[in-house]
Each structure stands twice: as structure tokens, then as C-alpha cells.
N, C-alpha and C. Protein backbone atom coordinates (compact mmCIF):
# COMPACT_ATOMS: atom_id res chain seq x y z
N UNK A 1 1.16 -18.90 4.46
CA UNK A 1 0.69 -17.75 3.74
C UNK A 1 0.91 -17.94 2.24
N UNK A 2 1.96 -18.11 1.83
CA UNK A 2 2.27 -18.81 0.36
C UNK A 2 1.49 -19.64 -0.31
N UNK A 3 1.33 -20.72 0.85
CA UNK A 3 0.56 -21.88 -0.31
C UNK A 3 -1.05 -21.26 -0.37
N UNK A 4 -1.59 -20.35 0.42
CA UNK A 4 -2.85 -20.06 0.37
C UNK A 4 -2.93 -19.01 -0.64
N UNK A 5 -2.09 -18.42 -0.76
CA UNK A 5 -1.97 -16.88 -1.67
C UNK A 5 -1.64 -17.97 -3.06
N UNK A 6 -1.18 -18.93 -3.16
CA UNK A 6 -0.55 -19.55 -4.67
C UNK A 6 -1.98 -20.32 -4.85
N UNK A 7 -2.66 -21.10 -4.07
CA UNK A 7 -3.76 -21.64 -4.28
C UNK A 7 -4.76 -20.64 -4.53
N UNK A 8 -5.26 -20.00 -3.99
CA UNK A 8 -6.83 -19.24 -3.60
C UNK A 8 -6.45 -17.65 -4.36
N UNK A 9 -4.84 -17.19 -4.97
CA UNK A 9 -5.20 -15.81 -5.06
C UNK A 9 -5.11 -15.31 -3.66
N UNK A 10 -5.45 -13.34 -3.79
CA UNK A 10 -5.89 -13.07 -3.21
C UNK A 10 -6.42 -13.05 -1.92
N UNK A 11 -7.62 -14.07 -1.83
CA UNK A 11 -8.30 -14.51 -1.07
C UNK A 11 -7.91 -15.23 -0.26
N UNK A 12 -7.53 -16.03 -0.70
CA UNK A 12 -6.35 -17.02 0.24
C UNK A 12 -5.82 -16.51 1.30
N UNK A 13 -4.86 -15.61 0.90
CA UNK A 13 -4.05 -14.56 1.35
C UNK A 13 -4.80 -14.11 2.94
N UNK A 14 -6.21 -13.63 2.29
CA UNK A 14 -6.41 -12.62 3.39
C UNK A 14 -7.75 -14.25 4.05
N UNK A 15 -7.71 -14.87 3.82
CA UNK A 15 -8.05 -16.06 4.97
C UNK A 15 -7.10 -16.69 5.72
N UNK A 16 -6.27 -17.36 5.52
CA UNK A 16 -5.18 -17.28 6.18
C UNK A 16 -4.29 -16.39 7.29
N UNK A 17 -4.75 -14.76 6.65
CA UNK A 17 -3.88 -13.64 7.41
C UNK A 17 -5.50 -14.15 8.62
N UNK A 18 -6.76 -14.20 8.60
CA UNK A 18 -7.30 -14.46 9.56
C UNK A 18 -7.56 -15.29 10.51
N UNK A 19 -7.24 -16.63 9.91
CA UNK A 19 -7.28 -17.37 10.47
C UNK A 19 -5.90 -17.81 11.83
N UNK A 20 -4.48 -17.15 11.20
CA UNK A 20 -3.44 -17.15 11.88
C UNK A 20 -3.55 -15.70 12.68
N UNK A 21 -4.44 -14.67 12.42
CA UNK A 21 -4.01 -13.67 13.05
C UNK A 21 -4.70 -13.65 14.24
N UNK A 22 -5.43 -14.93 14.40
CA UNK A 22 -6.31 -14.50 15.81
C UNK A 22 -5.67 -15.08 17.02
N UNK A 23 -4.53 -15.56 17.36
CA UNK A 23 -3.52 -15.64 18.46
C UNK A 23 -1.91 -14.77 17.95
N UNK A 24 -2.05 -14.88 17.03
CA UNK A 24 -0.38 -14.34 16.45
C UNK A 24 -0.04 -13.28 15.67
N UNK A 25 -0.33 -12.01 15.58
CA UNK A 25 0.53 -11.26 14.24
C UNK A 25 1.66 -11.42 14.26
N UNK A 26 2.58 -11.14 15.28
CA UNK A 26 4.05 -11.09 14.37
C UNK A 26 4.40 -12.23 13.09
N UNK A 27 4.13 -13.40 13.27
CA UNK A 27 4.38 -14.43 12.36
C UNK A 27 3.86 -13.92 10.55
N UNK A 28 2.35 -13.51 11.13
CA UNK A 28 1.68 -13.03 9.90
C UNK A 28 2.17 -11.83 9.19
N UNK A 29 2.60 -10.86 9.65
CA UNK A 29 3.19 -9.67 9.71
C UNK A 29 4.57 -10.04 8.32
N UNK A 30 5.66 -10.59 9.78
CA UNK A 30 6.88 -11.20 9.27
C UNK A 30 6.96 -11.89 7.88
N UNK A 31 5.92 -13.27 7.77
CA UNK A 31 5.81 -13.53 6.79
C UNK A 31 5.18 -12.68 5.16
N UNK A 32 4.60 -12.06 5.90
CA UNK A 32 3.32 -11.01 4.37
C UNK A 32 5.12 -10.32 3.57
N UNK A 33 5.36 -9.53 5.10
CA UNK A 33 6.83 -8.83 4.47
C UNK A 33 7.41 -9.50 3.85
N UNK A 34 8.23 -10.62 3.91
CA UNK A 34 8.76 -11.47 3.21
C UNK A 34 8.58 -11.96 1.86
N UNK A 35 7.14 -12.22 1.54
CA UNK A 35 6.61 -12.70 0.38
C UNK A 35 6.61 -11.77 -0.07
N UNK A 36 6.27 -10.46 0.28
CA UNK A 36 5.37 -9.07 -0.54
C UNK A 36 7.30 -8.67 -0.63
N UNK A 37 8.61 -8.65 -0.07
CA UNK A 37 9.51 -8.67 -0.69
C UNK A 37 10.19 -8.73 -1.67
N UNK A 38 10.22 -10.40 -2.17
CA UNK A 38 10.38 -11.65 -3.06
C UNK A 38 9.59 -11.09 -3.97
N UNK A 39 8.44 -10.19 -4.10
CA UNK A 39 7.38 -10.30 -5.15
C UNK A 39 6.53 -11.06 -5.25
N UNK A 40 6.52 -11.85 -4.45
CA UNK A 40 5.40 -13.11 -4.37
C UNK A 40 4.11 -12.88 -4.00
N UNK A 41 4.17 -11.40 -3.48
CA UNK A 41 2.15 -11.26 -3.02
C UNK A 41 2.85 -9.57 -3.31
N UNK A 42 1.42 -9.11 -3.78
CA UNK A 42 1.23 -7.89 -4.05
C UNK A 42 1.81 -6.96 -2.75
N UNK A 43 2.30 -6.00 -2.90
CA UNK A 43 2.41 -4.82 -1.24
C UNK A 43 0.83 -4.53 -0.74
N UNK A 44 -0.07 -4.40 -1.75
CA UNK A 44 -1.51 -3.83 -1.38
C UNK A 44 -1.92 -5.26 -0.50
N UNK A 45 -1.94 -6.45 -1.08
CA UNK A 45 -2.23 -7.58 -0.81
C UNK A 45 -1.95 -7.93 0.66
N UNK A 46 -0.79 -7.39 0.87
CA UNK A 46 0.50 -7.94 2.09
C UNK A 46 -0.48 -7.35 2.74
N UNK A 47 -0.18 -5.94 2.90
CA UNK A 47 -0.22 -4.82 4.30
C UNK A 47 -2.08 -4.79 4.56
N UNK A 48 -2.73 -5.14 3.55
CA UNK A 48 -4.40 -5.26 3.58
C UNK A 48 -4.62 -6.65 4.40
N UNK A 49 -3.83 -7.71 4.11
CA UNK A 49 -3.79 -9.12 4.90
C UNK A 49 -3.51 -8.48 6.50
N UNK A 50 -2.26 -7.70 6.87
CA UNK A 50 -1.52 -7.68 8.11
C UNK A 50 -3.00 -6.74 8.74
N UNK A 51 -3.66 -6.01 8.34
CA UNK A 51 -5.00 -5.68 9.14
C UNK A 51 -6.36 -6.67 9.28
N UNK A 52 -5.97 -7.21 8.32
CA UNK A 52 -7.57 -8.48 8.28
C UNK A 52 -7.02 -9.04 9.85
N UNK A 53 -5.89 -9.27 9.63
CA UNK A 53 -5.49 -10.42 10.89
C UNK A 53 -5.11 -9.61 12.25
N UNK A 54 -5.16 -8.30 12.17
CA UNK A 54 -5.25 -7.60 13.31
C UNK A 54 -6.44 -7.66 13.72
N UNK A 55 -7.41 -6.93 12.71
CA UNK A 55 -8.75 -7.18 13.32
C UNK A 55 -9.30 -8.67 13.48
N UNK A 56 -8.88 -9.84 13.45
CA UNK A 56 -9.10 -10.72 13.80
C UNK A 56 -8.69 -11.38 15.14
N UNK A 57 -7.42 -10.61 15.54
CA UNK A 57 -6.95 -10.72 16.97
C UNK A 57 -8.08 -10.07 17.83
N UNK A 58 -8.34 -8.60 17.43
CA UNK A 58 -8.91 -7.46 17.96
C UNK A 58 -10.14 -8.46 18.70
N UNK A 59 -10.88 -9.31 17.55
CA UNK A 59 -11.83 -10.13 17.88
C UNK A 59 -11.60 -11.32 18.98
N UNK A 60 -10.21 -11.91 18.80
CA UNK A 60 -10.24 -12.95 19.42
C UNK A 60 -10.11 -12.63 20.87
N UNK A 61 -9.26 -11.65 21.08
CA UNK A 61 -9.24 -10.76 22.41
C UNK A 61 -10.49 -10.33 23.00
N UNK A 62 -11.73 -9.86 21.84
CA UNK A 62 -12.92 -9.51 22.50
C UNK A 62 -13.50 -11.12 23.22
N UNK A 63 -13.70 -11.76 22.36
CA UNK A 63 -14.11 -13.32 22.71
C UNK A 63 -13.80 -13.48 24.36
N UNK A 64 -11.98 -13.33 24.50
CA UNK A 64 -11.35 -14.22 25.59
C UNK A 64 -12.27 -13.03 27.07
N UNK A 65 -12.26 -12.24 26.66
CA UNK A 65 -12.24 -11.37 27.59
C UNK A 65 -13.58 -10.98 28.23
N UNK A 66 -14.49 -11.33 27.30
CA UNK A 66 -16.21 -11.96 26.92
C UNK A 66 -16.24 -13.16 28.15
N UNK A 67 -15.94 -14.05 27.91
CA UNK A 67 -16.12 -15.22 27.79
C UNK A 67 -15.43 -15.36 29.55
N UNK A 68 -13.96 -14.72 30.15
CA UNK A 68 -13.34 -15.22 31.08
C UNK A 68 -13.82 -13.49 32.41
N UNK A 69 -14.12 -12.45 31.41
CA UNK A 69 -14.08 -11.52 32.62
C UNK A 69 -15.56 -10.82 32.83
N UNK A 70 -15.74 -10.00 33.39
CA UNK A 70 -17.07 -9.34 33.86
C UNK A 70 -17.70 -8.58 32.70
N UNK A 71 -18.70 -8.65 32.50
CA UNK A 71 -19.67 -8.03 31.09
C UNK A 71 -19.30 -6.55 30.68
N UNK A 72 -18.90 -5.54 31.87
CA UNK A 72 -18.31 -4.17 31.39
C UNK A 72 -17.19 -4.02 30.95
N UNK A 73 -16.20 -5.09 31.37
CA UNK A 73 -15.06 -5.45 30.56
C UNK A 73 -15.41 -5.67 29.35
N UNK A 74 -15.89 -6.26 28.22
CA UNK A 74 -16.39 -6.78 27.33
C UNK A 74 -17.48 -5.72 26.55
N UNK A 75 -17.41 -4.64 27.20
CA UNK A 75 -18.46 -3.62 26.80
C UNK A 75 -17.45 -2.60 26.24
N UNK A 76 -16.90 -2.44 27.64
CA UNK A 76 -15.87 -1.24 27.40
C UNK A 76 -14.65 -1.49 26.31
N UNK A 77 -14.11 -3.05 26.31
CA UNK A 77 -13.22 -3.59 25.03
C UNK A 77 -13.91 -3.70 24.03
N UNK A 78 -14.97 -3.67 23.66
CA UNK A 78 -16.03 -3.81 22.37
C UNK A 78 -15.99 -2.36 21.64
N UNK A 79 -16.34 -1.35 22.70
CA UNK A 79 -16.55 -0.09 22.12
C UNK A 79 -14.77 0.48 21.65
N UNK A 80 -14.15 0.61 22.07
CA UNK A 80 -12.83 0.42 21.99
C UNK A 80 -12.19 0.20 20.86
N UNK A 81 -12.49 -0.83 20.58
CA UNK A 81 -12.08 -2.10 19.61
C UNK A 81 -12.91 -1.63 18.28
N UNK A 82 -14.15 -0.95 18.24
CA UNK A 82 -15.22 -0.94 17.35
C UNK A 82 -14.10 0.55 16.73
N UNK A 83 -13.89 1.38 17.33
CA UNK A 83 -13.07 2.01 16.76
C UNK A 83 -11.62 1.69 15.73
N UNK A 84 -10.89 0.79 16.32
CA UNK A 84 -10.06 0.06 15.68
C UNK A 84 -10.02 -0.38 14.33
N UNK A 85 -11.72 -1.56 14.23
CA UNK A 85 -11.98 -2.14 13.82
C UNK A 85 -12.18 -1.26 12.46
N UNK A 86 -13.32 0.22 12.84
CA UNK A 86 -13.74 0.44 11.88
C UNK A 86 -12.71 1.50 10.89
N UNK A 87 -11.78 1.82 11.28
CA UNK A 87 -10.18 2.65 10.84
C UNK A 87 -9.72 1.12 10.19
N UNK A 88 -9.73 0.25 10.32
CA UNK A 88 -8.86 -0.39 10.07
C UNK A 88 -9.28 -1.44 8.30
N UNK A 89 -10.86 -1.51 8.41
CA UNK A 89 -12.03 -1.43 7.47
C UNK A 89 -11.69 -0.20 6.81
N UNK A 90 -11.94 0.77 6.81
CA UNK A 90 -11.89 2.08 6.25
C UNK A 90 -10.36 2.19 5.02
N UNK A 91 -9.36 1.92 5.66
CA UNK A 91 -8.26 1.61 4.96
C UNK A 91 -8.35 1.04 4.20
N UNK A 92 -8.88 -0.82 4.77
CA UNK A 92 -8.55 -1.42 3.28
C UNK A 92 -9.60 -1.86 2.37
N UNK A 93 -10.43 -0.64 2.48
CA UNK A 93 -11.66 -0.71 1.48
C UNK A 93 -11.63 0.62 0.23
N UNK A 94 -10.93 1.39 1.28
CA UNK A 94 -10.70 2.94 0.49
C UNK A 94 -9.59 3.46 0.59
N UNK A 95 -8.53 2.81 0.80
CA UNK A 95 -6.85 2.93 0.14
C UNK A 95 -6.74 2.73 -0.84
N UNK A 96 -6.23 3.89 -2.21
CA UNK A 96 -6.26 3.45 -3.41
C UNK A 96 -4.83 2.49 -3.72
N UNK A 97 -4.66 1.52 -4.05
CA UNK A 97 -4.23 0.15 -4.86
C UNK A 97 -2.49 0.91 -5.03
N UNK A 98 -1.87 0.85 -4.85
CA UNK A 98 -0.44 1.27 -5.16
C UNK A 98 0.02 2.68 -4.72
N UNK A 99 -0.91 3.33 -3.49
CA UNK A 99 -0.40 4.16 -3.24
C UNK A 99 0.43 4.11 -1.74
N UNK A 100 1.52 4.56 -2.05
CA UNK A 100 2.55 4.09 -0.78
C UNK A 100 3.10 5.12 0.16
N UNK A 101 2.83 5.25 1.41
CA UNK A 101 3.67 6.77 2.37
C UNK A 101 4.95 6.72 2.43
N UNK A 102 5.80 7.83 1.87
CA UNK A 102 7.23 7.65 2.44
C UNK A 102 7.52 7.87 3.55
N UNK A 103 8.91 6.74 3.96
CA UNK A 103 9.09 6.92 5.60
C UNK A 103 10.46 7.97 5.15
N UNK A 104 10.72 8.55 6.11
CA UNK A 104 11.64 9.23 6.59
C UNK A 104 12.65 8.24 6.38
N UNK A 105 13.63 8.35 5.32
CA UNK A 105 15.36 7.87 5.89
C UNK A 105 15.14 6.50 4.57
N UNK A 106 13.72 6.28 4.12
CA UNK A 106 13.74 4.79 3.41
C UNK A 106 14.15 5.03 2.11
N UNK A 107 14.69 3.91 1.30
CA UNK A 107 15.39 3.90 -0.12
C UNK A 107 14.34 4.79 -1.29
């Protein structure tokens, strides 16, 4: 995640969060926190990456499930998923840039 966010910017960032997020979030997750910690990647950057790569699982799951089970399976996980997908788009297109929710109990 580092060397793509230090190379590419940005962009990097959120290719990477896709390309690793389509078998794995926790790793992607774990790591965004870490860097977006340190200061090393923006918080907007981080938590906008940790959904690219959700919805990239979301996908890879549609694929496996396409591909290994019966077509209404794959209908019914599509429509499903299309919800997900499009909340999850919605956020990090129209979340304004530094605005943050407080949790209950945090510093």
C-alpha cells in the first residue's frame, strides 16, 4: 500500500486497495490504518481506499459465485450487492474531504 500511495499518489492508493481487496480486506483495512496513522496517506484517502477494496471483494464474490453456483444465486447476490455497491459509491464520491463522525468513548 505504501509503495503504491508513494509512487502513483492517490491513485495508487486506491489501485492497490483493489487489486488486494478482492480476496482480502483485513490486510488492506489494517494496513490503510496504519499508514493513515503515521500520516503517511491522507484519513479521506485511507477509509475511501478500505471501500474501493470492499467493493472489489463484493465483486470478486459475485464472480466466484457466478461462475461455481446456479444463475439465481448470482442474480439474487448481484441485486444484493448492487445495493452495497451503490452506498458505498455514494460515500466516496459525496463525503465531504475532512469530515470525520465521532465515536463514542474516542480521544
Amino acid at each position: 500500500m505504501a509503495a503504491g500511495q508513494h509512487y502513483l499518489g492517490s491513485g495508487g492508493a486506491y489501485a492497490v486497495a483493489a487489486i488486494s481487496g478482492t480476496v482480502n480486506l483485513d490486510a488492506i483495512t489494517l494496513s490503510n490504518a496504519q499508514i493513515a496513522e503515521t500520516g503517511r496517506l491522507d484519513p479521506d484517502v485511507a477509509w475511501r481506499a478500505i471501500l474501493v477494496a470492499a467493493i472489489s471483494n463484493l465483486f470478486f464474490k459475485l464472480g466466484a459465485a457466478a461462475m461455481l453456483g446456479p444463475r439465481r444465486l448470482a442474480a439474487l447476490m448481484a441485486a444484493a450487492f448492487a445495493v452495497h455497491v451503490l452506498c458505498a459509491l455514494g460515500l466516496i464520491l459525496f463525503w465531504p474531504s475532512g469530515v470525520a463522525v465521532a465515536l463514542p468513548g474516542a480521544p
